[in-house]
C-alpha atoms as a PDB file:
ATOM      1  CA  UNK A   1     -47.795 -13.832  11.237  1.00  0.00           C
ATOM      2  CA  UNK A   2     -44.569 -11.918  11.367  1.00  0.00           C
ATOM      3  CA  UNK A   3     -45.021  -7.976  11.686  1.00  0.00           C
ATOM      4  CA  UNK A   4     -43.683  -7.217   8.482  1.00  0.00           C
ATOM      5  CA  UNK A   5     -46.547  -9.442   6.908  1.00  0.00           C
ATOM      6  CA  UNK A   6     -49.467  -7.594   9.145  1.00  0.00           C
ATOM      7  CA  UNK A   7     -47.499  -4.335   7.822  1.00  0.00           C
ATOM      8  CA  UNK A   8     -47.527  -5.371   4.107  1.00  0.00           C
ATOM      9  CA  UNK A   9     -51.422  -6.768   4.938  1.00  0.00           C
ATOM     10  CA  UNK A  10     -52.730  -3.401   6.726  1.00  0.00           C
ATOM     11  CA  UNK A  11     -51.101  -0.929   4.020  1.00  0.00           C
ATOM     12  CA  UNK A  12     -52.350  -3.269   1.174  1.00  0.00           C
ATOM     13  CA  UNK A  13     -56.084  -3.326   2.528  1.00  0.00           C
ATOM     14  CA  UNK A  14     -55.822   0.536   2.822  1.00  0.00           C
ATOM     15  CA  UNK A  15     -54.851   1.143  -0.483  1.00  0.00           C
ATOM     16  CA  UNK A  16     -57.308  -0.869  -2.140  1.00  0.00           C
ATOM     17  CA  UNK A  17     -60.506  -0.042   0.185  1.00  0.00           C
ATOM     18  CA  UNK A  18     -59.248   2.805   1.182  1.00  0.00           C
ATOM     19  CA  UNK A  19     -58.882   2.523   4.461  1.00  0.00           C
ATOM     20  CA  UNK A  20     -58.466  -0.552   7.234  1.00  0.00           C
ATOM     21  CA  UNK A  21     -59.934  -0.550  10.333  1.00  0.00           C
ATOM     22  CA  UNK A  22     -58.199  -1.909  13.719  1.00  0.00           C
ATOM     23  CA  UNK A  23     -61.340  -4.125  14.649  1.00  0.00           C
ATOM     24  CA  UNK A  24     -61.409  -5.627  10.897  1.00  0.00           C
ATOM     25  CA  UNK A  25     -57.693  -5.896  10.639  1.00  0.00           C
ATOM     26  CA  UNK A  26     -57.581  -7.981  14.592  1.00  0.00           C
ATOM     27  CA  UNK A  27     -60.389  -9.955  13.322  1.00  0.00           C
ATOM     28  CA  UNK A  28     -58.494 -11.155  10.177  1.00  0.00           C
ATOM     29  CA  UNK A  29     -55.569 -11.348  11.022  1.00  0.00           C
ATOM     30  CA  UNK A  30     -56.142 -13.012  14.384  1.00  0.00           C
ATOM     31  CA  UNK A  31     -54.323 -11.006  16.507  1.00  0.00           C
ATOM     32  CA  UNK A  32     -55.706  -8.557  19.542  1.00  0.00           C
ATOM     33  CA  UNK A  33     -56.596  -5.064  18.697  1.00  0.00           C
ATOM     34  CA  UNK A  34     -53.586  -3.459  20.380  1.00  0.00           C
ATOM     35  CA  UNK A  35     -51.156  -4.989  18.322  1.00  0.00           C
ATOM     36  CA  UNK A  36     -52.873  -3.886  15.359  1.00  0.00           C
ATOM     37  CA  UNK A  37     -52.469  -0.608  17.036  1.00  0.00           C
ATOM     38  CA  UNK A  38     -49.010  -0.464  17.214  1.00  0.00           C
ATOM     39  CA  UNK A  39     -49.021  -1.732  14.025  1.00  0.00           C
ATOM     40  CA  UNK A  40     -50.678   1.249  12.547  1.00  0.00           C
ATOM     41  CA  UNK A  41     -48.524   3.955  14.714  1.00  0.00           C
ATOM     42  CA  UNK A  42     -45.322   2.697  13.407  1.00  0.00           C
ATOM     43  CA  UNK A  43     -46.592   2.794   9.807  1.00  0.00           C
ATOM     44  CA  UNK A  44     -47.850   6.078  10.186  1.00  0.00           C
ATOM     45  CA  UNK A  45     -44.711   7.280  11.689  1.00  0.00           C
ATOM     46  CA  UNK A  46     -42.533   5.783   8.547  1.00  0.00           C
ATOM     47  CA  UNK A  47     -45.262   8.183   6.897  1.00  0.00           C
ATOM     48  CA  UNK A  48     -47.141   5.230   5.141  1.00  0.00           C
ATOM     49  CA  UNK A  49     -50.517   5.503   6.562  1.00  0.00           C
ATOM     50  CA  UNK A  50     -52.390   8.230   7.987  1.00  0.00           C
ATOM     51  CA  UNK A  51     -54.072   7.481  11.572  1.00  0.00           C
ATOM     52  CA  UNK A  52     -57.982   7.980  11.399  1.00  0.00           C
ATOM     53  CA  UNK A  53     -60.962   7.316  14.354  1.00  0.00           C
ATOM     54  CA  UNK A  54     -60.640   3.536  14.497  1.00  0.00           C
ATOM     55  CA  UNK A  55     -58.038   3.074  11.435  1.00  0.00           C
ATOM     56  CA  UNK A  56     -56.241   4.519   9.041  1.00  0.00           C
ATOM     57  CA  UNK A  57     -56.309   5.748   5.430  1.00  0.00           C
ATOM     58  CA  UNK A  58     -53.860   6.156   2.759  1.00  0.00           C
ATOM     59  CA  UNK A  59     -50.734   8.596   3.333  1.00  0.00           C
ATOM     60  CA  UNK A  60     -51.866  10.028   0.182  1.00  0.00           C
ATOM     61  CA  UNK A  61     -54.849  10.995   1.738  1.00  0.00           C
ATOM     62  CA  UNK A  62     -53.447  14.174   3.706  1.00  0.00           C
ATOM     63  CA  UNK A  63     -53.516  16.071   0.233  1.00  0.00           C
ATOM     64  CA  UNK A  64     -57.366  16.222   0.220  1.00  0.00           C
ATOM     65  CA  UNK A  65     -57.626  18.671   2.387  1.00  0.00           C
ATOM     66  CA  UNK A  66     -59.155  22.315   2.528  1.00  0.00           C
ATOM     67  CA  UNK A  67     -56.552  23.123  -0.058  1.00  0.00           C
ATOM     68  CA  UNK A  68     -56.432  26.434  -1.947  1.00  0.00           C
ATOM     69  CA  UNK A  69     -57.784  25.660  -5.486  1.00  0.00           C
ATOM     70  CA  UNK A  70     -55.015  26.638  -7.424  1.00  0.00           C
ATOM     71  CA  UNK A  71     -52.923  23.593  -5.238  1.00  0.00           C
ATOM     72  CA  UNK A  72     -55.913  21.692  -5.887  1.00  0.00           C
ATOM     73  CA  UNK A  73     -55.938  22.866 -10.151  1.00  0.00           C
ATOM     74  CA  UNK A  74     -52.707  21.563 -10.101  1.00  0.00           C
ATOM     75  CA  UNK A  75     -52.819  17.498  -9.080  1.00  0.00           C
ATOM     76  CA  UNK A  76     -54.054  14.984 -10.883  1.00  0.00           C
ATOM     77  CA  UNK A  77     -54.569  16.825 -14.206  1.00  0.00           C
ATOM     78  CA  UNK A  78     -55.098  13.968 -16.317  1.00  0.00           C
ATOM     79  CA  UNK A  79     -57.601  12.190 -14.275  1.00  0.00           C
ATOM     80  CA  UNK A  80     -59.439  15.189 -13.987  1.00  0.00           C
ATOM     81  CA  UNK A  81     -60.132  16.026 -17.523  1.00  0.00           C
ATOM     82  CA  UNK A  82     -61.237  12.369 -18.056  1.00  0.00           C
ATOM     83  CA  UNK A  83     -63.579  12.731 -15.608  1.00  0.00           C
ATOM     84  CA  UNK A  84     -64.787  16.054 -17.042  1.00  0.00           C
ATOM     85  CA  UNK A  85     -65.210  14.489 -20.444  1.00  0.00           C
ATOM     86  CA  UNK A  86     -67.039  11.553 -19.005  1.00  0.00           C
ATOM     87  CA  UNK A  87     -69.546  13.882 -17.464  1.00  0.00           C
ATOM     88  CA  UNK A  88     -70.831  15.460 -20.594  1.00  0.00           C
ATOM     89  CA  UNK A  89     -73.886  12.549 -21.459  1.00  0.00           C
ATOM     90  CA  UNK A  90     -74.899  13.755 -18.102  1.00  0.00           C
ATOM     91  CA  UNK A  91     -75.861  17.297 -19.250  1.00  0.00           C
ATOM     92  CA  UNK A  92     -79.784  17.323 -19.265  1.00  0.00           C
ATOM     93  CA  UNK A  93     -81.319  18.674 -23.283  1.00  0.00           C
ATOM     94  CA  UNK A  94     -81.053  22.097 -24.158  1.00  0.00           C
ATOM     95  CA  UNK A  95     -83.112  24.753 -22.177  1.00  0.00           C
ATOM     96  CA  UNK A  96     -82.327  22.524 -18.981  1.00  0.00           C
ATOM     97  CA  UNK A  97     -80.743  23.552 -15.854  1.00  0.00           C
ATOM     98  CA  UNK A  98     -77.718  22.237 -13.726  1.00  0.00           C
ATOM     99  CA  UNK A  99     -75.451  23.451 -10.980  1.00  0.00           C
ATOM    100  CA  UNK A 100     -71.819  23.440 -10.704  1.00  0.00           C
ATOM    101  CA  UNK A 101     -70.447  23.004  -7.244  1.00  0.00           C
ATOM    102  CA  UNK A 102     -67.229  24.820  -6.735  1.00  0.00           C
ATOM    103  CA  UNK A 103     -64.058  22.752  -7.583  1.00  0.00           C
ATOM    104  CA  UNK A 104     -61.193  21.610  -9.841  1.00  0.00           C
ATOM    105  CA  UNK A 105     -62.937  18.894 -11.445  1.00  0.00           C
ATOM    106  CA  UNK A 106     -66.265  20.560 -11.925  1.00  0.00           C
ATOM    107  CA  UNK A 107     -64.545  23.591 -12.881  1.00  0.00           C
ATOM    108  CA  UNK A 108     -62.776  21.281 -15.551  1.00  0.00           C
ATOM    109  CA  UNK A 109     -66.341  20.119 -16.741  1.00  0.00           C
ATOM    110  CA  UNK A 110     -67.669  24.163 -17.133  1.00  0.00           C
ATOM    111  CA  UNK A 111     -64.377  24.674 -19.984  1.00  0.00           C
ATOM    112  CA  UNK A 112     -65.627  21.926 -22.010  1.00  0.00           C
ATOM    113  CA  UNK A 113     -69.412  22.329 -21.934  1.00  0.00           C
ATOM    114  CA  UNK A 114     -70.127  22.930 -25.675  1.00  0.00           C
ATOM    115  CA  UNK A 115     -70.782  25.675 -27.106  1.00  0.00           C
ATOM    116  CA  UNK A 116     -73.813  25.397 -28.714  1.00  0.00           C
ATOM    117  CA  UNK A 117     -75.197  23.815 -26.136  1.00  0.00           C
ATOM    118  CA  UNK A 118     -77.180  26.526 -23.785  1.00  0.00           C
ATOM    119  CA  UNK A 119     -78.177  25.573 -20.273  1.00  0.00           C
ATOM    120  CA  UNK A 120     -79.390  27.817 -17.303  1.00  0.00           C
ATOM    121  CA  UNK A 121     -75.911  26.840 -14.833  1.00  0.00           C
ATOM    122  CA  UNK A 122     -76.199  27.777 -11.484  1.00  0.00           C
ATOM    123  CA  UNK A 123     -73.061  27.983  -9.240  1.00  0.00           C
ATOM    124  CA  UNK A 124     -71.079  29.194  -6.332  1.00  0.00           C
ATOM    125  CA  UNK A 125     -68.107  29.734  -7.905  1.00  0.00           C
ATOM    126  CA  UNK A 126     -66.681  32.962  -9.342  1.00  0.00           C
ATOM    127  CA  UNK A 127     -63.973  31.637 -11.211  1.00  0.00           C
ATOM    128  CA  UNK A 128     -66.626  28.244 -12.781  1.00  0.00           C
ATOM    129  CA  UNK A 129     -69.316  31.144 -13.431  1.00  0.00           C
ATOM    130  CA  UNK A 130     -66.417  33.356 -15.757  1.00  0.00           C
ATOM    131  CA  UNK A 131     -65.792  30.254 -17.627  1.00  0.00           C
ATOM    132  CA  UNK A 132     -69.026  29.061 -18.459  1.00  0.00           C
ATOM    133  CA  UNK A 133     -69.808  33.075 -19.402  1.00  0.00           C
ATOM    134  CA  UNK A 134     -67.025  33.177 -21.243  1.00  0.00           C
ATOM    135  CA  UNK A 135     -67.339  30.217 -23.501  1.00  0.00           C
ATOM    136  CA  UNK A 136     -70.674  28.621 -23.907  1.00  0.00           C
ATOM    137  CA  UNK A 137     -74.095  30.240 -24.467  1.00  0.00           C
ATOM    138  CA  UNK A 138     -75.664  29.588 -21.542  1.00  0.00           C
ATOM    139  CA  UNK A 139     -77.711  31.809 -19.216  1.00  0.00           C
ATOM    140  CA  UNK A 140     -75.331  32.148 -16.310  1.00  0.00           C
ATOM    141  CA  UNK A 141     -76.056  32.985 -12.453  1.00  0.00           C
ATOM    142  CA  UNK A 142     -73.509  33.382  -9.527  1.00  0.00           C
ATOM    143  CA  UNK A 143     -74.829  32.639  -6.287  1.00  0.00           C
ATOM    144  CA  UNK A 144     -74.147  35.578  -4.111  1.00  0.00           C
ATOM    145  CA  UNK A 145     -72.728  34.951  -0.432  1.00  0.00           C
ATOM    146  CA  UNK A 146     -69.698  35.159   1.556  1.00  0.00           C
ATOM    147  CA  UNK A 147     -66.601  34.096  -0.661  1.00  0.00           C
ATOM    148  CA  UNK A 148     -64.233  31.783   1.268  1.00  0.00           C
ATOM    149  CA  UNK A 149     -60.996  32.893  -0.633  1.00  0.00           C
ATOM    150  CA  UNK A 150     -59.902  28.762  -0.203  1.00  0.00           C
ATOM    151  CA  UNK A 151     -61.703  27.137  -2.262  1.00  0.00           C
ATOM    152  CA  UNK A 152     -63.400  30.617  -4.132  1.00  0.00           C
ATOM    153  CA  UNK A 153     -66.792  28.989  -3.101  1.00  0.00           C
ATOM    154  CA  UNK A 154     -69.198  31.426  -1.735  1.00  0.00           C
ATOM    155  CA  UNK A 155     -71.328  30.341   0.738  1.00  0.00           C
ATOM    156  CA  UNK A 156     -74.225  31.260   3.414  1.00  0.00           C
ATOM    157  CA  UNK A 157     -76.989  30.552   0.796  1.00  0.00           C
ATOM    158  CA  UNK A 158     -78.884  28.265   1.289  1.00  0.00           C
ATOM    159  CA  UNK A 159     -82.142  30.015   1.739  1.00  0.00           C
ATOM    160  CA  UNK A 160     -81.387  30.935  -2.252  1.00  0.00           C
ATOM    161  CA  UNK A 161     -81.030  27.079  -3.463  1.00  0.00           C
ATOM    162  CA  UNK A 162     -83.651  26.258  -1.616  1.00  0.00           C
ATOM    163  CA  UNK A 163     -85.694  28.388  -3.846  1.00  0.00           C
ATOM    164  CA  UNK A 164     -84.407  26.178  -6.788  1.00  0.00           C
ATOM    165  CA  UNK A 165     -85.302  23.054  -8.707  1.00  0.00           C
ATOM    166  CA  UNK A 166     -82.677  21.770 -11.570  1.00  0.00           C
ATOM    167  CA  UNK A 167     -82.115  19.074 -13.511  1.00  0.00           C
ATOM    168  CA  UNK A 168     -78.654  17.965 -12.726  1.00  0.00           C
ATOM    169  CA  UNK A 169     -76.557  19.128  -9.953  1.00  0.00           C
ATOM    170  CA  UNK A 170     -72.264  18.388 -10.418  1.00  0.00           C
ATOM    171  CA  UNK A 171     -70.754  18.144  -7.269  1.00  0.00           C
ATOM    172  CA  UNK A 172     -67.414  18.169  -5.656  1.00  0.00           C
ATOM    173  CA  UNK A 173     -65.971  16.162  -2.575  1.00  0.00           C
ATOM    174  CA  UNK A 174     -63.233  15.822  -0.442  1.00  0.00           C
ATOM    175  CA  UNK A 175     -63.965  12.383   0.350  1.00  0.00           C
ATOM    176  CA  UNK A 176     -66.175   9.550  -0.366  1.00  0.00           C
ATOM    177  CA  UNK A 177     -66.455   6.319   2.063  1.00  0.00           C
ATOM    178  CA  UNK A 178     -69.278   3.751   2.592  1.00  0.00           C
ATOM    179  CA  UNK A 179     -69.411   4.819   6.515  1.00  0.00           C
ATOM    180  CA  UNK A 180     -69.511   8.443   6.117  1.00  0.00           C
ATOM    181  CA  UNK A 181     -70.658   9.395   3.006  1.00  0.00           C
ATOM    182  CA  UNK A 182     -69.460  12.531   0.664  1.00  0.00           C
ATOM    183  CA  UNK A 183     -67.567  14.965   3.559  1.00  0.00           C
ATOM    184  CA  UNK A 184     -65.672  18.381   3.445  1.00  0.00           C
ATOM    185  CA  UNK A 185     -63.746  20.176   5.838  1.00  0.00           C
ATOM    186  CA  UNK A 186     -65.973  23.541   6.143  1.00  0.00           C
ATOM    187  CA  UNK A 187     -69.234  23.668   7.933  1.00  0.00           C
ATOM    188  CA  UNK A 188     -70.413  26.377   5.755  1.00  0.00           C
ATOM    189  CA  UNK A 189     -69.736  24.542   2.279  1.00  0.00           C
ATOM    190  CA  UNK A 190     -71.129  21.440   3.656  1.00  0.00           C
ATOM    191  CA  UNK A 191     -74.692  23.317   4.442  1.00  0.00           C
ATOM    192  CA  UNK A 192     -74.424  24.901   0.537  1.00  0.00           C
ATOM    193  CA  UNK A 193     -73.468  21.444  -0.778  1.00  0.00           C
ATOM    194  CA  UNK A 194     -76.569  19.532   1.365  1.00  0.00           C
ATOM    195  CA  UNK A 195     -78.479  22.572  -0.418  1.00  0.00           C
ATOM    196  CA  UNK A 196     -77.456  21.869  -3.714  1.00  0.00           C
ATOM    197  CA  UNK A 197     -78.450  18.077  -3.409  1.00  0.00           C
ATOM    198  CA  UNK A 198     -81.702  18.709  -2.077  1.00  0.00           C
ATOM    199  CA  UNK A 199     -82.494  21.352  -4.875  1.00  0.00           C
ATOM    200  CA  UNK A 200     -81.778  18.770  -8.111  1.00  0.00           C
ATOM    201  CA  UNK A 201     -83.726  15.850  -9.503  1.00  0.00           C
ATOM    202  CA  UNK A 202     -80.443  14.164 -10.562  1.00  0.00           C
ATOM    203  CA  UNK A 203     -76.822  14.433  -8.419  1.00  0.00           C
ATOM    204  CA  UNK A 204     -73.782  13.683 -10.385  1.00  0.00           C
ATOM    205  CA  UNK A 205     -70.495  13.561  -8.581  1.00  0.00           C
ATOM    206  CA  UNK A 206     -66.902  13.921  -9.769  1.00  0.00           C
ATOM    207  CA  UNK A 207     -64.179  12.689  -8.431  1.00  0.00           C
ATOM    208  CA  UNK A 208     -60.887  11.406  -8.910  1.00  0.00           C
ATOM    209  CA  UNK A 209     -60.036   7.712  -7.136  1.00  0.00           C
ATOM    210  CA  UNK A 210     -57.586   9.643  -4.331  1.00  0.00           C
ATOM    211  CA  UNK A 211     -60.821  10.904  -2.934  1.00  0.00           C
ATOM    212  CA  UNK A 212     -62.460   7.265  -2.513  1.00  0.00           C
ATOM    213  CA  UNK A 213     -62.246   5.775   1.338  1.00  0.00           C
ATOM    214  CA  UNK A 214     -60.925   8.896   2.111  1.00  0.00           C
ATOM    215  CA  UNK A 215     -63.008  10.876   5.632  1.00  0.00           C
ATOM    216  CA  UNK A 216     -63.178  14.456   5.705  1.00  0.00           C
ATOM    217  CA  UNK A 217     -64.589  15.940   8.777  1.00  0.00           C
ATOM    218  CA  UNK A 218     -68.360  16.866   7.921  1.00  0.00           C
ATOM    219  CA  UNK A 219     -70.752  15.362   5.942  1.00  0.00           C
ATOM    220  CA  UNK A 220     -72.908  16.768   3.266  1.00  0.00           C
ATOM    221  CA  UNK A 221     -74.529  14.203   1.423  1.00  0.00           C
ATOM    222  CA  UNK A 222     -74.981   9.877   2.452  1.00  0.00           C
ATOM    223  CA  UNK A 223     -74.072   7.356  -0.474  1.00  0.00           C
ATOM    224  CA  UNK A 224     -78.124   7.216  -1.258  1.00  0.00           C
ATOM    225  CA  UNK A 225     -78.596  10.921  -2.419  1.00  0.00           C
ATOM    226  CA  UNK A 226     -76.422  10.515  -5.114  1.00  0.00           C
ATOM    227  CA  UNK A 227     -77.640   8.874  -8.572  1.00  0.00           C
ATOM    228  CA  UNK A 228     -73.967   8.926 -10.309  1.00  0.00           C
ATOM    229  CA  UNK A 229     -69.845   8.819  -9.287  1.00  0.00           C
ATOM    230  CA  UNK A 230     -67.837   9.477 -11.756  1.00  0.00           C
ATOM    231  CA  UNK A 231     -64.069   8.698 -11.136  1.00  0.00           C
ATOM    232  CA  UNK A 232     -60.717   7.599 -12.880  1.00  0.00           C
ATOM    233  CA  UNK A 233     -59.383   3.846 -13.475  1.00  0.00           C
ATOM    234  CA  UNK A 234     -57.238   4.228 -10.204  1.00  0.00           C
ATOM    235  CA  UNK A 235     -60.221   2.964  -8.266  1.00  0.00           C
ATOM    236  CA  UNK A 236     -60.451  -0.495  -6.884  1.00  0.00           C
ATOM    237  CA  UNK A 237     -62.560  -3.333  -7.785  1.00  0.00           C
ATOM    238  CA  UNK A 238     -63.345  -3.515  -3.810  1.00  0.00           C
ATOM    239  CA  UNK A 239     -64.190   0.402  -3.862  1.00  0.00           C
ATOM    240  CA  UNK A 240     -66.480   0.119  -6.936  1.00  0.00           C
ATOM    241  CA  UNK A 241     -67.930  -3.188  -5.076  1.00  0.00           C
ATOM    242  CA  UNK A 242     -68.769  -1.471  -2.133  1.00  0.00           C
ATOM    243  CA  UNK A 243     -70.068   1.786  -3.608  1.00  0.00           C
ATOM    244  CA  UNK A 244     -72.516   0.088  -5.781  1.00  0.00           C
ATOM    245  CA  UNK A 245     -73.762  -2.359  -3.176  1.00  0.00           C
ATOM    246  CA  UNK A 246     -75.351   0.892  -1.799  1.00  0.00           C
ATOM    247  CA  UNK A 247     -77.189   1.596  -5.419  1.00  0.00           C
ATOM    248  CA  UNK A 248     -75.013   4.647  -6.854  1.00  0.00           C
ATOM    249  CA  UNK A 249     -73.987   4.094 -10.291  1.00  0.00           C
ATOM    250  CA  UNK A 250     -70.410   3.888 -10.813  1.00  0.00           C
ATOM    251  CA  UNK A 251     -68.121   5.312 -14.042  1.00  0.00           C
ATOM    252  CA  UNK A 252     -65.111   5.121 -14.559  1.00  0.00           C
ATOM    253  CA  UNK A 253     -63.521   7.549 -17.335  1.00  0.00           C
END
């Protein structure tokens, strides 16, 4: 195989798992791991892959960062609001509870709850816990903590969700993979996000398809504590494959 095949082969498999691996890629493509080595450092210095431990990942992935939420607001608007809409059969009945996790797409989801609906929300965001004040009837509460001005998450309490037990908990990621789970750059938001899991009988998470294969440094959650991804048509067959071989239910808005 010529190296502009392997090329074309190793940014294809990326895109559509989300991510290629060098001992996969040698293994198919029957060639020794070093050359699929090179082959990934001169595709990630034409800036079409991103080099990851053992791999790499979509280019595309580099926006998923720790970005500051109004960046974050701002990309993939569309997909986001589908997602948001898609989310609302997973509201529990009235009088029940939930949590919003900080975030664009869960802060997308708190605009559109409906009105007459009335829920006791729980959340660690300032600008998620206006909204839902603002616009629905529901009993809201604003988990106190250090704010991280970032992501306008505050964080550092744990001890307080541990104290909790709610029906449906809406999450945020920065990435989701089969190896590594749901991940996020900050050590602190990953200890309030494990929190939030472990406090709700039912754990939905939203996310638009960028964020599937994708790595970010920590984990908060594995594939099995979550009940529910919901995500936009730009996901894979192979990535909905893979996700639901590990029993999480899958929709796509």
């Amino acid at each position: 195989m010529y190296p502009a095949e392997r090329h074309k082969w190793l940014i294809n498999t990326a895109r559509e798992i989300g991510r290629v691996s060098v001992s996969e890629a040698s293994a198919a493509l029957g060639v020794v791991p070093e050359t699929i080595r090179r082959d990934l450092d001169q595709l990630c210095s034409q800036k079409m892959l991103r080099r990851v431990h053992g791999g790499a990942i979509p280019i595309e992935f580099d926006l998923l960062g720790d970005q500051p939420l109004n960046t974050r607001d701002s990309s993939a608007v569309t997909q986001k609001e589908q997602i948001a809409r898609a989310a609302l059969p997973q509201l529990p009945s009235d009088n029940g509870s939930i949590i919003l996790d900080a975030g664009s797409t869960t802060g997308r989801l708190a605009a559109i709850i409906p009105s007459t609906r009335r829920f006791t929300v729980f959340t660690n965001s300032s600008p998620i816990a206006s909204t839902v004040a603002t616009h629905s009837s529901c009993d809201v509460h604003l988990l106190g903590g250090r704010l991280r001005p970032t992501t306008q998450a505050t964080v550092g309490n744990v001890d307080a969700l541990s104290r909790l037990r709610v029906d449906v908990a809406f999450m945020g990621t920065n990435g989701i993979s089969v190896d590594h789970g749901f991940s996020t750059p900050d050590a602190d938001e990953v200890a309030t996000k494990a929190a939030m899991i472990a406090s709700a009988h039912h754990v939905v998470v939203l996310a638009d398809s960028r964020k599937m294969g994708a790595e970010s440094t920590m984990r908060f959650a594995e594939l099995g504590d979550v009940d529910v991804i919901i995500t936009d048509s730009g996901v894979s067959p192979q990535q909905v494959e893979m996700l639901q071989k590990s029993g999480v239910e899958i929709v796509i808005a």
